[in-house]
Protein backbone atom coordinates (compact mmCIF):
# COMPACT_ATOMS: atom_id res chain seq x y z
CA UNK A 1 -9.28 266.87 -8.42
CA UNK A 2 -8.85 263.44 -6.71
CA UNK A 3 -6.41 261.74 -4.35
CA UNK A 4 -5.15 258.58 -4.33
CA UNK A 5 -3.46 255.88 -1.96
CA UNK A 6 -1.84 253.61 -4.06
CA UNK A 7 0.12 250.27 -3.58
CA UNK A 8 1.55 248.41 -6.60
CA UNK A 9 2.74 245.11 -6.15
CA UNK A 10 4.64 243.07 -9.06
CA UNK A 11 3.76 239.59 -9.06
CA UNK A 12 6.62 236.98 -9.36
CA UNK A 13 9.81 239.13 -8.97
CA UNK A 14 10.72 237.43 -5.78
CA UNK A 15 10.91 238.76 -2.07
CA UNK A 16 12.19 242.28 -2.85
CA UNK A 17 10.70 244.72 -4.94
CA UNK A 18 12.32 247.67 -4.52
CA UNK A 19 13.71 248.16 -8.16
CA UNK A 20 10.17 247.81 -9.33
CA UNK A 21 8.87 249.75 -6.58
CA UNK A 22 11.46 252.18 -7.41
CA UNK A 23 10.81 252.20 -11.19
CA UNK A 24 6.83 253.17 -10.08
CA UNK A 25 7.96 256.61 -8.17
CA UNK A 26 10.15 257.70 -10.72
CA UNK A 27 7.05 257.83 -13.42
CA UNK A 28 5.11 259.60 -10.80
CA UNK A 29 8.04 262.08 -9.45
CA UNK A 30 8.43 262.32 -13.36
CA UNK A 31 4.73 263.73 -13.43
CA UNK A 32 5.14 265.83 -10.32
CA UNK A 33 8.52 267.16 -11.57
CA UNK A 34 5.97 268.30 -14.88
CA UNK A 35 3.76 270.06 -12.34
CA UNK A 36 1.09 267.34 -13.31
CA UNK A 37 0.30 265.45 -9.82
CA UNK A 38 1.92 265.72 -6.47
CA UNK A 39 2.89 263.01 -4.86
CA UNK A 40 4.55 261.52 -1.31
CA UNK A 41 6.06 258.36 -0.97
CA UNK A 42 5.30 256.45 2.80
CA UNK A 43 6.23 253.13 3.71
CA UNK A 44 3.19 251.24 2.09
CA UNK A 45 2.80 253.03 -1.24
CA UNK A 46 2.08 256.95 -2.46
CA UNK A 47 -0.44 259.28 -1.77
CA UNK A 48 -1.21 260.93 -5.01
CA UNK A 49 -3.38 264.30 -5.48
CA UNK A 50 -3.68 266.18 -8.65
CA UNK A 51 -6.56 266.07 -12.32
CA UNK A 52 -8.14 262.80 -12.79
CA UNK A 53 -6.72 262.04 -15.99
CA UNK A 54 -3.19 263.24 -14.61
CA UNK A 55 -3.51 260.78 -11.90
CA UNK A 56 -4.76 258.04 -13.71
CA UNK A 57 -2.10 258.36 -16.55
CA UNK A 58 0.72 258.18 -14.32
CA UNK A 59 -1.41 255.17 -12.57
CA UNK A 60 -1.36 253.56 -16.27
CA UNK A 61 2.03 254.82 -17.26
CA UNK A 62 3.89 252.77 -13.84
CA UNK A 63 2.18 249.87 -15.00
CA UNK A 64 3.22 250.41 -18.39
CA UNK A 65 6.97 250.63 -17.02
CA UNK A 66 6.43 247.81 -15.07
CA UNK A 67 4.91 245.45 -17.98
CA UNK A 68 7.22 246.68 -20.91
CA UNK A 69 10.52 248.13 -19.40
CA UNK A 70 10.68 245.51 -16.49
CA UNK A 71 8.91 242.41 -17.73
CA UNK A 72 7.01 242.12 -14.95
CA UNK A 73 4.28 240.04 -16.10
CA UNK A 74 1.53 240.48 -13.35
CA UNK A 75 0.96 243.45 -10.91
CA UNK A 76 -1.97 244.08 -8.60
CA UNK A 77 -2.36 247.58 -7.61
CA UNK A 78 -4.80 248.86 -4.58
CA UNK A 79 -5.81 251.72 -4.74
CA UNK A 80 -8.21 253.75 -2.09
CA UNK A 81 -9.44 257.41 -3.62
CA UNK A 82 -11.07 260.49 -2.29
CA UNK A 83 -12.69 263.42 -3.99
CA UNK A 84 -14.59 266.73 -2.32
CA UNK A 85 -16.17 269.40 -4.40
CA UNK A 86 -16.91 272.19 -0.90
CA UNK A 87 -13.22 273.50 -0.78
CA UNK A 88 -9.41 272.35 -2.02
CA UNK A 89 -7.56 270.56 0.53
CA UNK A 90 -3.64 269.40 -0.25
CA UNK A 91 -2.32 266.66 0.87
CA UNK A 92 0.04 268.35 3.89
CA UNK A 93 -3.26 270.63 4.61
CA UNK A 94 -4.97 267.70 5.75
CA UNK A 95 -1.77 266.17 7.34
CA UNK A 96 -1.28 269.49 9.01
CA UNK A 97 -5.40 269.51 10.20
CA UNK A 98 -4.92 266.05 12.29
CA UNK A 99 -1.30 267.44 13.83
CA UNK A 100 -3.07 271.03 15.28
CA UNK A 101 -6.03 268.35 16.77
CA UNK A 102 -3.31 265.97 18.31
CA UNK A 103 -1.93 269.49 19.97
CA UNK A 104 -5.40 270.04 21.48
């Protein structure tokens, strides 16, 4: 299992990129809706949990989208991952871990 932070960013489409932006989470909402990744949009990019190779295809296949179905000729994509073997941890588990220490 991994998770992912990502932030794609189409080079040369102007100020706005929200139809590219948008194009991105509909591959990975597409995966999700397969059971294949989960995924949570937030106002910088998606947080992305699920198999390596699921995650990475959708990472390709947005790309992909991007390149063929928009044009887009350049995109630079950051991307900050985490992996733990001791236990399985979702996404709103370790949302949920921070909000019970903020009650504290």
């Amino acid at each position: 299992q991994v998770m992912i932070d990502l932030c794609v960013v189409p080079l040369g489409c102007g100020v706005s990129v929200r139809k590219e932006v948008t194009e991105v989470e509909k591959v990975l909402r597409r995966y999700e809706a397969e059971g294949k990744i989960v995924c949570r949009l937030h106002g910088y990019g998606t947080n992305v949990s699920g198999k390596w190779d699921d995650v990475m295809g959708a990472v390709r296949e947005a790309h992909e989208v991007l390149h063929n179905d928009l044009g887009v000729v350049r995109i630079t994509s950051s991307l900050r991952m985490g992996t733990r073997i001791d236990k399985t941890q979702t996404m709103d588990e370790k949302v949920a871990a921070v909000e019970e220490g903020l009650k504290r």
